[in-house]
PDB file of N, CA and C in Angstrom:
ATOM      1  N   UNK A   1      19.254 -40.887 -34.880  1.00  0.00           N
ATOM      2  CA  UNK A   1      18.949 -42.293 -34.698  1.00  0.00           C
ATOM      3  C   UNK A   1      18.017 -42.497 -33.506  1.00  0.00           C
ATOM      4  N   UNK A   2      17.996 -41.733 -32.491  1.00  0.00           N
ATOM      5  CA  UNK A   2      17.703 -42.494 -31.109  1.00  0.00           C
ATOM      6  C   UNK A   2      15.727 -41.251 -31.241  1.00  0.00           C
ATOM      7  N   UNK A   3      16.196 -40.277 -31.891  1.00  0.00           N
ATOM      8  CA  UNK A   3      14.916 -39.981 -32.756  1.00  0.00           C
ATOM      9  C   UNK A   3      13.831 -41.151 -33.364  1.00  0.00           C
ATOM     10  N   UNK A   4      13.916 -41.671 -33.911  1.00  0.00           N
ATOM     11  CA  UNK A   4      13.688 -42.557 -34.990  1.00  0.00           C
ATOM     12  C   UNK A   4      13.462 -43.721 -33.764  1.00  0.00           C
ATOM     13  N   UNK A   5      14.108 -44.236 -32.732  1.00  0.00           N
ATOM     14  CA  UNK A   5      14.023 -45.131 -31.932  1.00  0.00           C
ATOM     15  C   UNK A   5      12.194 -44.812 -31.064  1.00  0.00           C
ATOM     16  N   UNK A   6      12.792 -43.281 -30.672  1.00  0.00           N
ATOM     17  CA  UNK A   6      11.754 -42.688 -29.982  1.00  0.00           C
ATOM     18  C   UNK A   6      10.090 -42.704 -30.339  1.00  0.00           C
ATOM     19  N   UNK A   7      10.534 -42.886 -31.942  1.00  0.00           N
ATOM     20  CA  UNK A   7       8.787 -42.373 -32.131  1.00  0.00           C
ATOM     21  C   UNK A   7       8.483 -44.125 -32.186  1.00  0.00           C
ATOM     22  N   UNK A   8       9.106 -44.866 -32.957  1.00  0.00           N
ATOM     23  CA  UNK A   8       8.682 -46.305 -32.816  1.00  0.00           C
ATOM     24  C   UNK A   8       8.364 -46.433 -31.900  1.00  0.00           C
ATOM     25  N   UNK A   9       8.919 -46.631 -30.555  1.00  0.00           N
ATOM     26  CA  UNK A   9       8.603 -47.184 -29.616  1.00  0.00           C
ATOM     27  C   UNK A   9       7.126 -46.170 -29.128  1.00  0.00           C
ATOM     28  N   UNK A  10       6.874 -45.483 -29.163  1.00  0.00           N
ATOM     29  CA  UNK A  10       5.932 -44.295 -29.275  1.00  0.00           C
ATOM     30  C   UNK A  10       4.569 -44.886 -30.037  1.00  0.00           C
ATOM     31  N   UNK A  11       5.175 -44.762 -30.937  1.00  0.00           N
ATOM     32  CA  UNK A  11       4.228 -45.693 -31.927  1.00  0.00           C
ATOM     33  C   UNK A  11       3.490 -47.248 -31.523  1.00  0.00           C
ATOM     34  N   UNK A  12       4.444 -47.788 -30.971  1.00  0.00           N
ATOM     35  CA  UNK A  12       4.066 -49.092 -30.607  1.00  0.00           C
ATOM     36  C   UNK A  12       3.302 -49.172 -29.631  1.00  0.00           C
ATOM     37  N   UNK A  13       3.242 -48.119 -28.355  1.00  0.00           N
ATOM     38  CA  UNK A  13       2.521 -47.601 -27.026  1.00  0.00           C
ATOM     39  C   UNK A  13       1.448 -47.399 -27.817  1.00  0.00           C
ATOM     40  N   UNK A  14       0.848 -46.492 -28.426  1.00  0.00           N
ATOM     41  CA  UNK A  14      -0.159 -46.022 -28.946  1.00  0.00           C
ATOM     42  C   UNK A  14      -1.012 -47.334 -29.221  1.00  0.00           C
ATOM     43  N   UNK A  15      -0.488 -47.958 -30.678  1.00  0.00           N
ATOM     44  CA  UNK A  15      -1.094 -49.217 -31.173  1.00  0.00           C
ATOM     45  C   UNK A  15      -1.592 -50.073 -30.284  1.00  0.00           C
ATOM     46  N   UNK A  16      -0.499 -50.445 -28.920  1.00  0.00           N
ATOM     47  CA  UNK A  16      -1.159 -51.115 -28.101  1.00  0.00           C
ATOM     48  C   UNK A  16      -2.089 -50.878 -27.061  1.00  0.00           C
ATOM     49  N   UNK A  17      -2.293 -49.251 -27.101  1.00  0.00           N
ATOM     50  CA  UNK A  17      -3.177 -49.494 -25.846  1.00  0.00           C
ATOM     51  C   UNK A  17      -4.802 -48.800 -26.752  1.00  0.00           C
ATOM     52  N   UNK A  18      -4.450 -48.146 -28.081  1.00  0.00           N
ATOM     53  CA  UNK A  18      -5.277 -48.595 -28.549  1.00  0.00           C
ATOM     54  C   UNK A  18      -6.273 -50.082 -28.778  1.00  0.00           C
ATOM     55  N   UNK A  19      -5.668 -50.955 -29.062  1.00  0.00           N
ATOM     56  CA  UNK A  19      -5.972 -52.441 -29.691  1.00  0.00           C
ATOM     57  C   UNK A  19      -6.305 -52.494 -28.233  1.00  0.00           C
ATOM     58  N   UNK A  20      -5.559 -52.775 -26.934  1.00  0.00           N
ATOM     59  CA  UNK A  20      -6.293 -53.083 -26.054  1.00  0.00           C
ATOM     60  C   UNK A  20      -7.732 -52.654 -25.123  1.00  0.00           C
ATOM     61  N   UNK A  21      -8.084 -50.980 -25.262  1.00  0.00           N
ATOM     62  CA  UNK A  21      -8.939 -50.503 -25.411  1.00  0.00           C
ATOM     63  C   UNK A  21      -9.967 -51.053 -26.445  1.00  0.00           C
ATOM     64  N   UNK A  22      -9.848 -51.200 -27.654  1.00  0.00           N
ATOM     65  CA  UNK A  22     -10.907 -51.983 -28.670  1.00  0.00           C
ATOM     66  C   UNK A  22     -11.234 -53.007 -27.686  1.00  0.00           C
ATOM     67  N   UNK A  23      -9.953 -54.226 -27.610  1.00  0.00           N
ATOM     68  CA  UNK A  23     -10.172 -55.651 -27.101  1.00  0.00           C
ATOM     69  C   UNK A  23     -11.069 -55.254 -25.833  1.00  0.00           C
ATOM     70  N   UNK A  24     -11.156 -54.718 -25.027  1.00  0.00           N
ATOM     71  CA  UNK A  24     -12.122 -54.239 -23.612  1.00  0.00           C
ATOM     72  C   UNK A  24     -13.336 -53.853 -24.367  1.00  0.00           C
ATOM     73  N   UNK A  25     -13.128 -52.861 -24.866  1.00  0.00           N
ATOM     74  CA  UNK A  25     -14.777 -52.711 -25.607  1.00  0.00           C
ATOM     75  C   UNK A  25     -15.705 -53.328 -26.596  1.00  0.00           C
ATOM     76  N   UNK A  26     -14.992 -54.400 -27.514  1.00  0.00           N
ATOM     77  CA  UNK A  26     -15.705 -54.997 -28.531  1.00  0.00           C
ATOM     78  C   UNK A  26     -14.541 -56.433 -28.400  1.00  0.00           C
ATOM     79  N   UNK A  27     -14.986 -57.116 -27.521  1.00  0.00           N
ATOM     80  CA  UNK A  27     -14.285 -58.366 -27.293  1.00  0.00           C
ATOM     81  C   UNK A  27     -14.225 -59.330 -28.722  1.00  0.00           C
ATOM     82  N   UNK A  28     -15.500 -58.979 -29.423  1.00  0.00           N
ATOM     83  CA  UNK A  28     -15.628 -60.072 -30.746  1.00  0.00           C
ATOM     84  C   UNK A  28     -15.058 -59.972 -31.385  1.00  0.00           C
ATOM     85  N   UNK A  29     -13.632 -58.638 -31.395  1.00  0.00           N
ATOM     86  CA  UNK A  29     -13.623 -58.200 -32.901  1.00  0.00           C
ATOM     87  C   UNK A  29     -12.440 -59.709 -33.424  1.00  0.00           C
ATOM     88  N   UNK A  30     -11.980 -60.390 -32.098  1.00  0.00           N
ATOM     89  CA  UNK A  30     -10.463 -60.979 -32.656  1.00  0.00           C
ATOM     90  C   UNK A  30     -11.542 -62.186 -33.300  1.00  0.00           C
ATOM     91  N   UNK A  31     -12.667 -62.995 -32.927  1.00  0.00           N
ATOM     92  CA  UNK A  31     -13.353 -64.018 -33.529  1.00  0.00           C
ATOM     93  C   UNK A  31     -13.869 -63.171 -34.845  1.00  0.00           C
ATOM     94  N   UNK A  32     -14.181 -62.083 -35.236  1.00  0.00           N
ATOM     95  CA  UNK A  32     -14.815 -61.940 -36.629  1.00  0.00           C
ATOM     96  C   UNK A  32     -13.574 -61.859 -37.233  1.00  0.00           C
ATOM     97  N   UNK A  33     -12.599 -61.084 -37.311  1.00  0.00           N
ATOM     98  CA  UNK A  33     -11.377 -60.520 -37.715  1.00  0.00           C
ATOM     99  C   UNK A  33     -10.304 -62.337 -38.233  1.00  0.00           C
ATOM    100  N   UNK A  34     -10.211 -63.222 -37.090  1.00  0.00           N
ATOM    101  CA  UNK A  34      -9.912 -64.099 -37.330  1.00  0.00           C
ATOM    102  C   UNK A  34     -10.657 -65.169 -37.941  1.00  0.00           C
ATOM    103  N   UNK A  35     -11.601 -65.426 -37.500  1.00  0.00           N
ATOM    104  CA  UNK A  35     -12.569 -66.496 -38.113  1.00  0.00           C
ATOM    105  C   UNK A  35     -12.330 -67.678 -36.794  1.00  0.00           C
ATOM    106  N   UNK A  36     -11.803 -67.623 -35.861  1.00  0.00           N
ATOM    107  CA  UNK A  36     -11.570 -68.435 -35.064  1.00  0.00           C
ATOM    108  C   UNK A  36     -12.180 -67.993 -33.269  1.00  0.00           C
ATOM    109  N   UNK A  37     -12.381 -69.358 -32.644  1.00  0.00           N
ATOM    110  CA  UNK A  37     -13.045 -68.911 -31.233  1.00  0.00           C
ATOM    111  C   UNK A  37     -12.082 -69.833 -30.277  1.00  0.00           C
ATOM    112  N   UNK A  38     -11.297 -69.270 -29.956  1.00  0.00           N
ATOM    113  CA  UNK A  38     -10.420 -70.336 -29.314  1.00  0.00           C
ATOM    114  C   UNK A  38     -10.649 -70.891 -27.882  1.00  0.00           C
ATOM    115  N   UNK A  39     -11.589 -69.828 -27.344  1.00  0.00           N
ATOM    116  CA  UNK A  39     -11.960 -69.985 -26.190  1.00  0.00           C
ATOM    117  C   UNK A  39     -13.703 -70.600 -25.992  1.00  0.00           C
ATOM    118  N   UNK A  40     -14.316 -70.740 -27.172  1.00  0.00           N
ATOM    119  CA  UNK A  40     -15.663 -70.831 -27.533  1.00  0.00           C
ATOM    120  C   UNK A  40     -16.549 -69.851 -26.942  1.00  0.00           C
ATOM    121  N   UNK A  41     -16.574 -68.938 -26.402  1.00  0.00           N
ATOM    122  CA  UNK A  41     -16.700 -67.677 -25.954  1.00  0.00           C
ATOM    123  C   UNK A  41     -16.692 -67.583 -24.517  1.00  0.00           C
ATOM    124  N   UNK A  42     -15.781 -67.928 -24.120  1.00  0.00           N
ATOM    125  CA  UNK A  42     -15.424 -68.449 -22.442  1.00  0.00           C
ATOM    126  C   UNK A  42     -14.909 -66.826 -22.315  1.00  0.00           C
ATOM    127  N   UNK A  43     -13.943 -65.978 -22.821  1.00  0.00           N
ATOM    128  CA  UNK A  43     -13.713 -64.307 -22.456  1.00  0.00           C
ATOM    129  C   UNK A  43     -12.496 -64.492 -22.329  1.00  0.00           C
ATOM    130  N   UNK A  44     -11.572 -65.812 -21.702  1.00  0.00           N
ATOM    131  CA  UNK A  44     -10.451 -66.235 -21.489  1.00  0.00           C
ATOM    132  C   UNK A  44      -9.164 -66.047 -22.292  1.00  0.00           C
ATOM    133  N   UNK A  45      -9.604 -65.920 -23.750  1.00  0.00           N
ATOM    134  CA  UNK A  45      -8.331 -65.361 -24.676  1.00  0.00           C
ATOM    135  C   UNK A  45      -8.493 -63.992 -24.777  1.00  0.00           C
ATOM    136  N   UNK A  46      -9.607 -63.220 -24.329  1.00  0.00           N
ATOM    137  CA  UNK A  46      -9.375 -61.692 -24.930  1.00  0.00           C
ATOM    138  C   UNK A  46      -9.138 -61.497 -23.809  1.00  0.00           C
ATOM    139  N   UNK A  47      -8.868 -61.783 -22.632  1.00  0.00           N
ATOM    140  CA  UNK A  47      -8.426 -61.433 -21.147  1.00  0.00           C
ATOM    141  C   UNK A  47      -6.892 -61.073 -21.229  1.00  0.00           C
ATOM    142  N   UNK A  48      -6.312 -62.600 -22.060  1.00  0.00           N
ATOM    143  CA  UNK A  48      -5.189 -62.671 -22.254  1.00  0.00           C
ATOM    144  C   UNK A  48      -4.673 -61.662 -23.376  1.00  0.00           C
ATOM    145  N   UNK A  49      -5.414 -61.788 -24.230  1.00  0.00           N
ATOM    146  CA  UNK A  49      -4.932 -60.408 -25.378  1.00  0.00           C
ATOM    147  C   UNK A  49      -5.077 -59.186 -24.624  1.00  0.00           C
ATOM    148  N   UNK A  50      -6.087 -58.874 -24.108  1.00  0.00           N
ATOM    149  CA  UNK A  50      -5.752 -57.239 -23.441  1.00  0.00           C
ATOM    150  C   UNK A  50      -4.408 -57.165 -22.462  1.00  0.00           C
ATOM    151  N   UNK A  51      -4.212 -58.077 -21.523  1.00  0.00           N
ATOM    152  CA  UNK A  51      -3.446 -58.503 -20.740  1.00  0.00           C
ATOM    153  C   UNK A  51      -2.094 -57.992 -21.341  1.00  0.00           C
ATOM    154  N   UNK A  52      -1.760 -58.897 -22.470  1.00  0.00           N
ATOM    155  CA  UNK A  52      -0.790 -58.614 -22.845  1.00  0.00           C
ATOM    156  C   UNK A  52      -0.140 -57.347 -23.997  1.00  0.00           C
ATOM    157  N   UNK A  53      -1.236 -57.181 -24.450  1.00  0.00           N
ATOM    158  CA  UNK A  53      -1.431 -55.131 -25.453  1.00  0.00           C
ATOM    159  C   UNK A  53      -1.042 -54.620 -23.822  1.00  0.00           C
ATOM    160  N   UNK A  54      -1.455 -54.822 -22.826  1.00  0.00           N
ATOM    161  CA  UNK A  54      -1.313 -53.447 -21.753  1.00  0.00           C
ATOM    162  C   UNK A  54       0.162 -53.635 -21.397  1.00  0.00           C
ATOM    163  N   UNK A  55       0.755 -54.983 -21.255  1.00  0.00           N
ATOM    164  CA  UNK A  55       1.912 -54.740 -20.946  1.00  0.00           C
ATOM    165  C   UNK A  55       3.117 -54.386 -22.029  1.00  0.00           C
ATOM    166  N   UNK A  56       2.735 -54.421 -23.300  1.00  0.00           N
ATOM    167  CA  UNK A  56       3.465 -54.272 -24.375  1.00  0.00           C
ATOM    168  C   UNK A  56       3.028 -52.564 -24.253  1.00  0.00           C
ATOM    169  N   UNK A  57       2.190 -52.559 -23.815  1.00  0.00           N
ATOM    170  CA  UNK A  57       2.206 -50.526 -24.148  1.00  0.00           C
ATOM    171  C   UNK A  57       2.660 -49.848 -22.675  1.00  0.00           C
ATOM    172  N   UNK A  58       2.684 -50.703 -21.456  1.00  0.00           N
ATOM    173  CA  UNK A  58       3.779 -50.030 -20.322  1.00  0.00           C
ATOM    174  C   UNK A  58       4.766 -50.375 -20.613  1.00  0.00           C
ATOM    175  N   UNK A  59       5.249 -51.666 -21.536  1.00  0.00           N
ATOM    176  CA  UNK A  59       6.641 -51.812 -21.458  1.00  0.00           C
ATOM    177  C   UNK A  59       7.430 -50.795 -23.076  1.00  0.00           C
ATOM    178  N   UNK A  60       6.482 -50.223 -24.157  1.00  0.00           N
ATOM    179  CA  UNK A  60       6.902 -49.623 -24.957  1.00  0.00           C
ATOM    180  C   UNK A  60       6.821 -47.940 -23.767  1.00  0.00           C
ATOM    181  N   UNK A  61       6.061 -47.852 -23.140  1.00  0.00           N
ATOM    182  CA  UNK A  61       6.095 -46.201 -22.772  1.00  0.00           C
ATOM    183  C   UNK A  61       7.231 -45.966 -22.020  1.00  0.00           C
ATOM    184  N   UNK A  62       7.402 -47.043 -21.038  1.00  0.00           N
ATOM    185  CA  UNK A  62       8.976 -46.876 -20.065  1.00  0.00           C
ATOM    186  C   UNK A  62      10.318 -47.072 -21.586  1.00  0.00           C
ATOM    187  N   UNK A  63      10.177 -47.548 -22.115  1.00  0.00           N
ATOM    188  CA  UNK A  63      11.145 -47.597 -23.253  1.00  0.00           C
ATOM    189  C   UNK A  63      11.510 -45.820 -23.725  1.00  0.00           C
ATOM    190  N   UNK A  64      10.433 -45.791 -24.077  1.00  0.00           N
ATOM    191  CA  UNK A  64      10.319 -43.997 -24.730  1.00  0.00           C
ATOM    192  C   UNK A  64      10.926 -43.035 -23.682  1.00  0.00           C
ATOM    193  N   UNK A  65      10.323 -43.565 -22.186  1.00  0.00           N
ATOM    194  CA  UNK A  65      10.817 -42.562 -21.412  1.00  0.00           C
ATOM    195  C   UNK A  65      12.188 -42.302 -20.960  1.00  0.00           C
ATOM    196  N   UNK A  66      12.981 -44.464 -20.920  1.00  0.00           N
ATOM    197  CA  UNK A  66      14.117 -43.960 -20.831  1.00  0.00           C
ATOM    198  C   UNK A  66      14.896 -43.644 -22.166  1.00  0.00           C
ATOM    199  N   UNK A  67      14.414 -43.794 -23.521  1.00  0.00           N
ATOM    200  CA  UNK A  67      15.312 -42.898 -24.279  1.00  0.00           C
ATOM    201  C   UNK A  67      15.158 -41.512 -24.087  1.00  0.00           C
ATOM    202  N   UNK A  68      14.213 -40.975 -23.883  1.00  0.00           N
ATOM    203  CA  UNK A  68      13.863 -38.988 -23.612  1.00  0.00           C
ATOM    204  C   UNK A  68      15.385 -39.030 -22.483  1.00  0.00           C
ATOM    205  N   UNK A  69      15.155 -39.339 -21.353  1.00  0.00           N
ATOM    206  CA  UNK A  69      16.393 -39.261 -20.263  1.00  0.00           C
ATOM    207  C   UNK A  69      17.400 -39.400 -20.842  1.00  0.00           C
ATOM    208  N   UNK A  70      17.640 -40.298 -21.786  1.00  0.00           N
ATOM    209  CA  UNK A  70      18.827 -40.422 -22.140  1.00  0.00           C
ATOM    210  C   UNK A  70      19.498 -39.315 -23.141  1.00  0.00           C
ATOM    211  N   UNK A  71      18.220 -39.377 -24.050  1.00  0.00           N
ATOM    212  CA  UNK A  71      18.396 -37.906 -24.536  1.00  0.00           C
ATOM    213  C   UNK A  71      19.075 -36.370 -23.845  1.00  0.00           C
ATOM    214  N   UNK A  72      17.987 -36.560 -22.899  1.00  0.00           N
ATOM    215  CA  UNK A  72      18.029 -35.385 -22.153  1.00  0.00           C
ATOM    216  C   UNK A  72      19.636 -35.384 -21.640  1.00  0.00           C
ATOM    217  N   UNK A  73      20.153 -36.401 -20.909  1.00  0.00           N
ATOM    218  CA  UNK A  73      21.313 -36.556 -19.882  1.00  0.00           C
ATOM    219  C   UNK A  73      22.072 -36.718 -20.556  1.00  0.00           C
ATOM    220  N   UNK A  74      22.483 -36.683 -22.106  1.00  0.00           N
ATOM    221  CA  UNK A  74      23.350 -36.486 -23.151  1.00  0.00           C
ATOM    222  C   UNK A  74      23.571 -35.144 -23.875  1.00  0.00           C
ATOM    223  N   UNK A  75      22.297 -34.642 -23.577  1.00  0.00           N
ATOM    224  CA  UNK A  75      22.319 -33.198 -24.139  1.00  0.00           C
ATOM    225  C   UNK A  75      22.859 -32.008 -22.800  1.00  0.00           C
ATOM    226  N   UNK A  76      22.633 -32.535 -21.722  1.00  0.00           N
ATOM    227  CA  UNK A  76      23.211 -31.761 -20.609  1.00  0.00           C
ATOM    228  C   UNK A  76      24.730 -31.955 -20.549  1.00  0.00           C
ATOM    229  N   UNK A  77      25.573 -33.024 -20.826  1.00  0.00           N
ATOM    230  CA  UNK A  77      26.590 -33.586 -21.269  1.00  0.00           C
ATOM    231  C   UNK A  77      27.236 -32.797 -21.176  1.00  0.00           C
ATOM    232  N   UNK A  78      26.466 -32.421 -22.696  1.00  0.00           N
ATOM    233  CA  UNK A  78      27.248 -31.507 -23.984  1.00  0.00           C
ATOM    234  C   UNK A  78      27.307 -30.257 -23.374  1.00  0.00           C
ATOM    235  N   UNK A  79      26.437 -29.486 -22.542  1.00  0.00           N
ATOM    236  CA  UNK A  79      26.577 -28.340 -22.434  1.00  0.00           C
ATOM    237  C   UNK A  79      27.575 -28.116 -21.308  1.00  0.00           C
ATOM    238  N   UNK A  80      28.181 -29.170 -20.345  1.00  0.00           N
ATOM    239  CA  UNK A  80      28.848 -28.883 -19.261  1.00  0.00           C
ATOM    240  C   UNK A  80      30.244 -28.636 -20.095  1.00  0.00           C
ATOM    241  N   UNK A  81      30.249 -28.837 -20.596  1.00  0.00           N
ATOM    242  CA  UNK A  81      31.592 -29.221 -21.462  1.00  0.00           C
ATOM    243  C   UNK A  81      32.239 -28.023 -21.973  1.00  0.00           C
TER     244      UNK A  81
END
């Protein structure tokens, strides 16, 4: 189970710091992709979209790391035993 937890959250790090890397390098893609300019090209919403992909991919990587520990400090557990 906590397998299966691991790579999601894994997964989700990736996606986001991918997408936020795009959003830094090709700011237009969310106005072609959407059809919408919410900011009229002020930079102000893709600030906020990278902004928040970066903290969704530090807050998915500390996730991953404390399941590995937990992993880990469950599997040492077992062996004191």
């Amino acid at each position: 189970m906590r397998h299966k937890l691991v790579v999601a959250e894994l997964a989700a790090t990736c996606v986001a710091t991918v997408m936020a890397i795009v959003t830094i390098a090709w700011p237009q893609w969310i106005e072609l992709a959407f059809r919408i300019d919410p900011d009229h090209r002020g930079g102000a919403f893709e600030l906020l979209i990278t902004g928040l992909l970066i903290a969704v991919a530090v807050a998915s990587a500390i996730a991953v790391r404390a399941q590995i520990r937990r992993g880990h400090a469950a599997a040492n557990m077992g062996d004191a035993r």
